[in-house]
C-alpha atoms as a PDB file:
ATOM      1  CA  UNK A   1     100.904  12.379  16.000  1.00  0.00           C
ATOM      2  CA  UNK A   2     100.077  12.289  11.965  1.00  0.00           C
ATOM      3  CA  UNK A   3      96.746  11.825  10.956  1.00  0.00           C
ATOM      4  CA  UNK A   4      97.059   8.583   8.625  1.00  0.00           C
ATOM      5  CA  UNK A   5      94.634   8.427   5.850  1.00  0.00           C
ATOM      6  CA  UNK A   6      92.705   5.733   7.453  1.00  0.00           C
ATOM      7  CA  UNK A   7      92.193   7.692  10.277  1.00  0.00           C
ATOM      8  CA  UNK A   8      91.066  10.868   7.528  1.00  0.00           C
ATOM      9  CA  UNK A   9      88.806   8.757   6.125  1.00  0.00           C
ATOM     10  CA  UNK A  10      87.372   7.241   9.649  1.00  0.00           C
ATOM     11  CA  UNK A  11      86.616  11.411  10.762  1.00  0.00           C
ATOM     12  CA  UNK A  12      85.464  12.223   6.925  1.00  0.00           C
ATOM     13  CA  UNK A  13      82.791   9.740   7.434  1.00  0.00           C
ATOM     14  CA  UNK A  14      82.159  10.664  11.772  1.00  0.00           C
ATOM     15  CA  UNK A  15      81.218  14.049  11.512  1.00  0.00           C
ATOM     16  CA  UNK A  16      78.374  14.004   9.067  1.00  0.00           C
ATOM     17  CA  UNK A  17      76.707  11.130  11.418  1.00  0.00           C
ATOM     18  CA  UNK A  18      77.731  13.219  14.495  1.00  0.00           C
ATOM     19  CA  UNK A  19      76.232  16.472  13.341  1.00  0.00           C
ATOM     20  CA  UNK A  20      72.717  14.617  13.139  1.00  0.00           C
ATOM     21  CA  UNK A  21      72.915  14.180  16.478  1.00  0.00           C
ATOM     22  CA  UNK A  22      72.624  17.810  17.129  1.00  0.00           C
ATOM     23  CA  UNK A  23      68.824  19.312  17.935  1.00  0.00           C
ATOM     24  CA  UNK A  24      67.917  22.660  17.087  1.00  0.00           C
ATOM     25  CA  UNK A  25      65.590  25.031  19.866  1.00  0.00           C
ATOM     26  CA  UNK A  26      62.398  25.363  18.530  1.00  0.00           C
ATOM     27  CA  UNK A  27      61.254  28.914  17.495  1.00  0.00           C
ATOM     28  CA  UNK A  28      59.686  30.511  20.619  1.00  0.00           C
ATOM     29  CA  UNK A  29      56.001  30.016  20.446  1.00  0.00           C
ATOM     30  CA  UNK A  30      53.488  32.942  20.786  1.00  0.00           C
ATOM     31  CA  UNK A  31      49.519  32.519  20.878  1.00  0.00           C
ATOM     32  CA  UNK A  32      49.148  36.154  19.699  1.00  0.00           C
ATOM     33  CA  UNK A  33      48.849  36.397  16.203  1.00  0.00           C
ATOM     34  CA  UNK A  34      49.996  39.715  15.406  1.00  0.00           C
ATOM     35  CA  UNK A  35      53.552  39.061  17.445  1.00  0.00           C
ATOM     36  CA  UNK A  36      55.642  40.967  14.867  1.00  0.00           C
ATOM     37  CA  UNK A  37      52.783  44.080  14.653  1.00  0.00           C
ATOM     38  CA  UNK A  38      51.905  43.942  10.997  1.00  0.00           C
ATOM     39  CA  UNK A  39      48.146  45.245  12.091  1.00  0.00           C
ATOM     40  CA  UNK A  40      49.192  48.242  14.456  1.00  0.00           C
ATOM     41  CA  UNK A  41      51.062  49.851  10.917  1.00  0.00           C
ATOM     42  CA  UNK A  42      48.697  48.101   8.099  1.00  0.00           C
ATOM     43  CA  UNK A  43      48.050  51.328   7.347  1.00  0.00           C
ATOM     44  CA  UNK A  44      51.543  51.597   5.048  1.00  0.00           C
ATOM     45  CA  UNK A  45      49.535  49.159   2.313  1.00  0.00           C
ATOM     46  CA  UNK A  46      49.537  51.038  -0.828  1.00  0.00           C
ATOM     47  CA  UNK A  47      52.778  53.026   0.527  1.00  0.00           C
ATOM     48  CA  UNK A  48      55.911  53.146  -1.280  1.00  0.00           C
ATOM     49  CA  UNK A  49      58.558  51.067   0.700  1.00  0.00           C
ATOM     50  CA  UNK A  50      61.412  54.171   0.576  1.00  0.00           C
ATOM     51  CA  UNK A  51      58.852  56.065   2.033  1.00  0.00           C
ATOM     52  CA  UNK A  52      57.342  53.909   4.862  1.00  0.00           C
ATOM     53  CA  UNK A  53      58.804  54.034   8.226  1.00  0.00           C
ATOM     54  CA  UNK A  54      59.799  51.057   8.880  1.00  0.00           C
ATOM     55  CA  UNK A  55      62.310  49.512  11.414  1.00  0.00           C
ATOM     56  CA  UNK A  56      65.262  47.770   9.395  1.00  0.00           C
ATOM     57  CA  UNK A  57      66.399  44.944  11.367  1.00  0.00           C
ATOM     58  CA  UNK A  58      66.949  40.895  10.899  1.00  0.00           C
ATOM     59  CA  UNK A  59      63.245  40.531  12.257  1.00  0.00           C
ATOM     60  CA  UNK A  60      62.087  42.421   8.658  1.00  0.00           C
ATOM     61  CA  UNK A  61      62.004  40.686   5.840  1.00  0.00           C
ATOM     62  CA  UNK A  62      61.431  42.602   2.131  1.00  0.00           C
ATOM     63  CA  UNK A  63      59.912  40.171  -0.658  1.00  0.00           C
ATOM     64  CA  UNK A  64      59.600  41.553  -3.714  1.00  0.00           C
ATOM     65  CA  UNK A  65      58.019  39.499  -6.792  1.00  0.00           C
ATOM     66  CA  UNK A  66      59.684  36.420  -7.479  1.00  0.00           C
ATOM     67  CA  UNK A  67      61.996  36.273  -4.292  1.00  0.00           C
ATOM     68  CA  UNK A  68      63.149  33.053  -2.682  1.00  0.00           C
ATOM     69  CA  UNK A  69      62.091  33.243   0.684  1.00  0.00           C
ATOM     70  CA  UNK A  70      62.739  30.462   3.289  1.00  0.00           C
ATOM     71  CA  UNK A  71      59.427  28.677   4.723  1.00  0.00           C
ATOM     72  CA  UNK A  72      60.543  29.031   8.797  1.00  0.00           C
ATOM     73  CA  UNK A  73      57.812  30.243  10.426  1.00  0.00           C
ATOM     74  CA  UNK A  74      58.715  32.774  12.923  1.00  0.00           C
ATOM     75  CA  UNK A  75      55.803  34.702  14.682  1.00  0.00           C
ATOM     76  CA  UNK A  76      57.685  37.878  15.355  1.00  0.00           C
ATOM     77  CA  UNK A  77      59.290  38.561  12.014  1.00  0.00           C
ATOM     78  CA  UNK A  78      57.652  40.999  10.243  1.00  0.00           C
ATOM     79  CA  UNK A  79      57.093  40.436   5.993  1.00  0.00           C
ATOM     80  CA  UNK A  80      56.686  42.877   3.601  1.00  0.00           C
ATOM     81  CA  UNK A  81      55.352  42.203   0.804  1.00  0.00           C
ATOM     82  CA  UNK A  82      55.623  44.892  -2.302  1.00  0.00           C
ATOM     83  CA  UNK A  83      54.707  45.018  -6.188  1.00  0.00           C
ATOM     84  CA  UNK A  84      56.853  45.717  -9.213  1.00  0.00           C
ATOM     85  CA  UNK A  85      56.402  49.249  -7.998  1.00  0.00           C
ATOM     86  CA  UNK A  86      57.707  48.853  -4.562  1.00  0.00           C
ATOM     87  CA  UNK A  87      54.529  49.378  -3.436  1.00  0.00           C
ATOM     88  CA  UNK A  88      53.485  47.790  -0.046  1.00  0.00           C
ATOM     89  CA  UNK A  89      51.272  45.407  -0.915  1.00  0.00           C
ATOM     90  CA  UNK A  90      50.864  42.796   2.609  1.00  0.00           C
ATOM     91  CA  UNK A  91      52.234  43.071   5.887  1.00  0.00           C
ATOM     92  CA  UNK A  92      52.059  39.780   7.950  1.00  0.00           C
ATOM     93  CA  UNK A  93      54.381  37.884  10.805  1.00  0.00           C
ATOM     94  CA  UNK A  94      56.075  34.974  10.010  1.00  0.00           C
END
Protein backbone atom coordinates (compact mmCIF):
# COMPACT_ATOMS: atom_id res chain seq x y z
CA UNK A 1 0.00 0.00 0.00
CA UNK A 2 1.84 3.58 -0.88
CA UNK A 3 2.16 5.96 1.67
CA UNK A 4 0.34 9.14 0.04
CA UNK A 5 1.67 12.41 1.11
CA UNK A 6 -1.29 13.15 3.16
CA UNK A 7 -0.82 10.24 5.01
CA UNK A 8 3.35 11.46 5.33
CA UNK A 9 2.30 14.45 6.55
CA UNK A 10 -0.54 12.93 9.07
CA UNK A 11 2.70 10.49 10.73
CA UNK A 12 5.27 13.64 10.34
CA UNK A 13 3.05 15.46 12.65
CA UNK A 14 1.93 11.87 15.09
CA UNK A 15 5.12 10.95 16.26
CA UNK A 16 6.43 14.08 17.85
CA UNK A 17 2.94 14.20 19.95
CA UNK A 18 3.29 10.40 20.52
CA UNK A 19 6.82 10.47 21.83
CA UNK A 20 5.55 12.92 24.70
CA UNK A 21 3.61 10.39 25.80
CA UNK A 22 6.55 8.36 26.79
CA UNK A 23 7.81 8.62 30.75
CA UNK A 24 11.23 8.16 31.66
CA UNK A 25 12.24 5.86 35.18
CA UNK A 26 13.40 8.09 37.58
CA UNK A 27 17.11 7.79 38.66
CA UNK A 28 17.21 5.25 41.54
CA UNK A 29 17.15 7.13 44.75
CA UNK A 30 19.78 6.58 47.53
CA UNK A 31 19.68 8.34 51.12
CA UNK A 32 23.47 7.80 51.44
CA UNK A 33 25.32 10.58 50.34
CA UNK A 34 28.53 9.25 49.40
CA UNK A 35 26.73 6.46 46.91
CA UNK A 36 29.43 6.78 44.22
CA UNK A 37 32.51 6.73 47.12
CA UNK A 38 34.14 10.05 46.43
CA UNK A 39 35.09 10.15 50.44
CA UNK A 40 36.57 6.50 50.82
CA UNK A 41 39.47 7.81 47.91
CA UNK A 42 39.41 11.81 48.70
CA UNK A 43 42.66 11.22 49.40
CA UNK A 44 43.67 11.48 45.34
CA UNK A 45 42.93 15.57 45.75
CA UNK A 46 46.04 17.21 44.73
CA UNK A 47 46.92 13.90 42.58
CA UNK A 48 47.60 13.98 39.03
CA UNK A 49 44.64 12.26 37.16
CA UNK A 50 47.22 9.78 34.92
CA UNK A 51 48.43 8.83 38.06
CA UNK A 52 45.34 8.19 40.30
CA UNK A 53 43.79 4.86 40.34
CA UNK A 54 40.77 5.27 39.32
CA UNK A 55 38.04 2.92 37.87
CA UNK A 56 37.19 4.08 34.16
CA UNK A 57 33.69 3.31 33.56
CA UNK A 58 30.28 5.28 32.36
CA UNK A 59 29.63 5.90 36.22
CA UNK A 60 33.05 8.38 36.06
CA UNK A 61 32.82 11.42 34.79
CA UNK A 62 36.27 13.74 34.06
CA UNK A 63 35.52 17.66 34.01
CA UNK A 64 38.17 19.59 33.24
CA UNK A 65 37.90 23.61 33.17
CA UNK A 66 35.36 24.85 31.00
CA UNK A 67 33.58 21.43 30.16
CA UNK A 68 29.90 21.13 29.36
CA UNK A 69 28.60 18.81 31.69
CA UNK A 70 24.89 17.73 31.80
CA UNK A 71 22.92 18.77 35.15
CA UNK A 72 21.27 14.92 35.82
CA UNK A 73 21.81 14.21 39.11
CA UNK A 74 22.83 10.73 39.61
CA UNK A 75 23.96 9.67 43.20
CA UNK A 76 26.31 6.93 42.17
CA UNK A 77 28.32 8.61 39.46
CA UNK A 78 31.42 9.59 40.54
CA UNK A 79 32.92 13.44 39.27
CA UNK A 80 36.21 14.41 38.99
CA UNK A 81 37.01 17.48 38.99
CA UNK A 82 40.80 18.62 37.84
CA UNK A 83 42.77 22.02 37.12
CA UNK A 84 44.60 23.21 34.05
CA UNK A 85 47.21 20.85 35.39
CA UNK A 86 45.17 17.77 35.54
CA UNK A 87 45.37 17.96 38.94
CA UNK A 88 42.49 16.42 41.05
CA UNK A 89 40.96 19.09 42.40
CA UNK A 90 37.06 17.64 43.86
CA UNK A 91 35.69 14.35 43.97
CA UNK A 92 31.85 14.27 44.54
CA UNK A 93 28.67 11.90 43.34
CA UNK A 94 26.33 13.14 41.11
Amino acid sequence: MPVTPRKAVMLTLLVPVLAQCVTVAPPPQTNDPDACGAETISYLVGTQVGAADLTEGPLLRIIAPGDFVTEDYRPERLNVFIDENATISRLDCG
